[in-house]
C-alpha atoms as a PDB file:
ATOM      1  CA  UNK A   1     212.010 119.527 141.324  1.00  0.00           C
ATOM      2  CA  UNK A   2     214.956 120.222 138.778  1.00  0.00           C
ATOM      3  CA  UNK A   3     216.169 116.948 139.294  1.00  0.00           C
ATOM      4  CA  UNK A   4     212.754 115.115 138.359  1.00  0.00           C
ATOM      5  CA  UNK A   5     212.656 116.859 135.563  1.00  0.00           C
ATOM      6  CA  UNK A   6     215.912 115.723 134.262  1.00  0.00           C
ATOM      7  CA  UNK A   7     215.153 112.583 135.117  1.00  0.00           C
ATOM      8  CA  UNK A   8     211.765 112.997 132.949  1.00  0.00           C
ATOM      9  CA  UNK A   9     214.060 114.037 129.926  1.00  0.00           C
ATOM     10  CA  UNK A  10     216.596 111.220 130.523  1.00  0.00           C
ATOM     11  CA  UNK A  11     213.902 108.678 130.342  1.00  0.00           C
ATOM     12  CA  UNK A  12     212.472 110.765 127.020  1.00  0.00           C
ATOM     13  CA  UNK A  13     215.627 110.355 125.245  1.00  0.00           C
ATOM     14  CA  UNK A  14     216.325 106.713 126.188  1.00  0.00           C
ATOM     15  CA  UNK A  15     213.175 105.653 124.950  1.00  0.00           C
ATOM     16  CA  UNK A  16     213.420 107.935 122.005  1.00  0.00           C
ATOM     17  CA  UNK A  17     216.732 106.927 121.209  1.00  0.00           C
ATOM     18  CA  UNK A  18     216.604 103.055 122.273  1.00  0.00           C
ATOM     19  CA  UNK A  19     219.460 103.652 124.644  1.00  0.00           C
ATOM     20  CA  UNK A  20     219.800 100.431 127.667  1.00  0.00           C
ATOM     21  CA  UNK A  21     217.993 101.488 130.621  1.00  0.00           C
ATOM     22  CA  UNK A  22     221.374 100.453 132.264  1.00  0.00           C
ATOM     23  CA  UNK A  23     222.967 103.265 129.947  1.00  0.00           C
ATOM     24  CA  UNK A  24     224.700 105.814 131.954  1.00  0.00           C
ATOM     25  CA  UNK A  25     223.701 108.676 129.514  1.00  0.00           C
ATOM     26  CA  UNK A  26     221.875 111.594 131.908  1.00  0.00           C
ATOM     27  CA  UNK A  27     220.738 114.844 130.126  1.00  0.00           C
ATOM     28  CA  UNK A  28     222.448 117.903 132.039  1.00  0.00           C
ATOM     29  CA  UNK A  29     220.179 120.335 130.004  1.00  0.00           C
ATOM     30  CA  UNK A  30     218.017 120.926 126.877  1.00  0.00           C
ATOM     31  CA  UNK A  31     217.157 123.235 124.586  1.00  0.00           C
ATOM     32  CA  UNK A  32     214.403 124.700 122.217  1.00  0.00           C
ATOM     33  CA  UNK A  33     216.161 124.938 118.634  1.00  0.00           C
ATOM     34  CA  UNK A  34     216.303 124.473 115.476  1.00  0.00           C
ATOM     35  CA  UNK A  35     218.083 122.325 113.074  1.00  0.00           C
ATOM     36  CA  UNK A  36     219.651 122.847 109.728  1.00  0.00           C
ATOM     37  CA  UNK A  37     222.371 121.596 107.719  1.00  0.00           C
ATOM     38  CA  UNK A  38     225.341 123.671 105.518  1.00  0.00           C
ATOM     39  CA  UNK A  39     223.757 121.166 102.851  1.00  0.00           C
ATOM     40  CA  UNK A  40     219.656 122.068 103.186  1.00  0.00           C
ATOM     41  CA  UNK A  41     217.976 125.311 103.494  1.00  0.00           C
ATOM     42  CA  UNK A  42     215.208 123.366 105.602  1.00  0.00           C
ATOM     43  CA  UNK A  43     215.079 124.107 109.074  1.00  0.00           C
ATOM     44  CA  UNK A  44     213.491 121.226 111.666  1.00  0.00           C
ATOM     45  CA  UNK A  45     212.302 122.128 115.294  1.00  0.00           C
ATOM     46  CA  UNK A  46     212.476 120.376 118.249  1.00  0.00           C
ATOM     47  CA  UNK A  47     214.995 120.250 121.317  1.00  0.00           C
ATOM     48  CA  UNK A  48     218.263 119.824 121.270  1.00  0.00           C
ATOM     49  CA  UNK A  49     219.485 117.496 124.966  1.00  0.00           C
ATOM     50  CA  UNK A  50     223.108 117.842 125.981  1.00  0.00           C
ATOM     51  CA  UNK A  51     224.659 114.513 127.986  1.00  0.00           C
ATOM     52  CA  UNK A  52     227.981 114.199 128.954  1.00  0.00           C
ATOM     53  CA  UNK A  53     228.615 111.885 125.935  1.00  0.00           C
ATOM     54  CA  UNK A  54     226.452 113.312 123.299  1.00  0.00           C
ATOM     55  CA  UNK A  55     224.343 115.902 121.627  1.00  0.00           C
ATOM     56  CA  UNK A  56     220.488 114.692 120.653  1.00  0.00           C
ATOM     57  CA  UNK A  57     218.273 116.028 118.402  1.00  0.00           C
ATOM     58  CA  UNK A  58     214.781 115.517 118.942  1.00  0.00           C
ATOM     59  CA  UNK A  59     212.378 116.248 116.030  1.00  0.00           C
ATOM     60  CA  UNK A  60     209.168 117.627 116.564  1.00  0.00           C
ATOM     61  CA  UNK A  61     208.092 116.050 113.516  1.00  0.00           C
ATOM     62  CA  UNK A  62     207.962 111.992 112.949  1.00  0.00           C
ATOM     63  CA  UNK A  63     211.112 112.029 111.064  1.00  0.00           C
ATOM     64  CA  UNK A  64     214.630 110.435 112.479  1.00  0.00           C
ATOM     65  CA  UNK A  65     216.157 112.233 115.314  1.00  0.00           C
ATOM     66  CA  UNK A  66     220.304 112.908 115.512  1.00  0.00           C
ATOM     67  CA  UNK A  67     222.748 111.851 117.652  1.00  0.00           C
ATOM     68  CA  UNK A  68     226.688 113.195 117.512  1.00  0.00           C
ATOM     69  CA  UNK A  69     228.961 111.986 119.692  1.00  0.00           C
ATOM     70  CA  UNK A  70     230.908 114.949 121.767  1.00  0.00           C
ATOM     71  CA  UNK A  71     234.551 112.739 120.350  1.00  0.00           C
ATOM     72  CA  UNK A  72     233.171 113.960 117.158  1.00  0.00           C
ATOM     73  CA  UNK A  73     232.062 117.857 117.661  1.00  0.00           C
ATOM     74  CA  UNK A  74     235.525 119.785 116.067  1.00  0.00           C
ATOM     75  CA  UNK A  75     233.958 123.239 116.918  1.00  0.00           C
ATOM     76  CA  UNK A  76     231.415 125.194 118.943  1.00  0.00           C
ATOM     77  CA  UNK A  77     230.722 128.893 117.739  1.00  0.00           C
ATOM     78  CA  UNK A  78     227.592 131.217 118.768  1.00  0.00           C
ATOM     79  CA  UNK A  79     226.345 133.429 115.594  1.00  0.00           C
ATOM     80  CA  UNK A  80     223.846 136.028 115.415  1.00  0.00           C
ATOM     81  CA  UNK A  81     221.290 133.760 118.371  1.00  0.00           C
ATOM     82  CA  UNK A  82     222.613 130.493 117.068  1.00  0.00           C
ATOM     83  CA  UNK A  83     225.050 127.775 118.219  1.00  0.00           C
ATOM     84  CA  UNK A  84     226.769 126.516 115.187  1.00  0.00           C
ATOM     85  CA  UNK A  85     228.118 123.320 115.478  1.00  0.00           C
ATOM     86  CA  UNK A  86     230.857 121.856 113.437  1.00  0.00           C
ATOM     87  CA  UNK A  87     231.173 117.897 113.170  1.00  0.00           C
ATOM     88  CA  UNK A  88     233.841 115.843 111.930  1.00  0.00           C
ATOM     89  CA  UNK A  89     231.236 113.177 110.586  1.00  0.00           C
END
């Protein structure tokens, strides 16, 4: 049952994303969450899916999702219920 529903998200974010259905990309887990940047006081929901190549934010809202590549995550740091991560993009 866990597995289909990994496979459920997998197929969300390639289609989401426009990632090759030959793309090797597999979501190992995802989160509720926010988004915000050191830049904006807005905050965005949606979910947050962890690959072994990427992070990827998914929206809630009709605007762009993100996508950071794990080569480019400097640092990882949990503050006060939140994982704050630090990007060298």
């Amino acid at each position: 049952a866990a597995h289909a529903k990994l496979y459920e998200k997998t197929t969300l974010l390639r289609g989401e994303f426009n990632l090759p259905a030959g793309s090797d990309e597999r979501v190992v887990q995802d989160y509720r969450c926010s988004m915000s940047s050191s830049s904006s006081s807005v905050s965005t929901s949606g979910k947050i899916f962890i690959t072994q190549h990427a992070l990827y934010f998914f929206k809630s809202s009709d605007k762009p999702s993100l996508r950071l590549a794990m080569r480019s995550v400097a640092t990882v740091e949990a503050r006060d219920k939140m994982l704050v991560v630090e990007s060298m993009d």
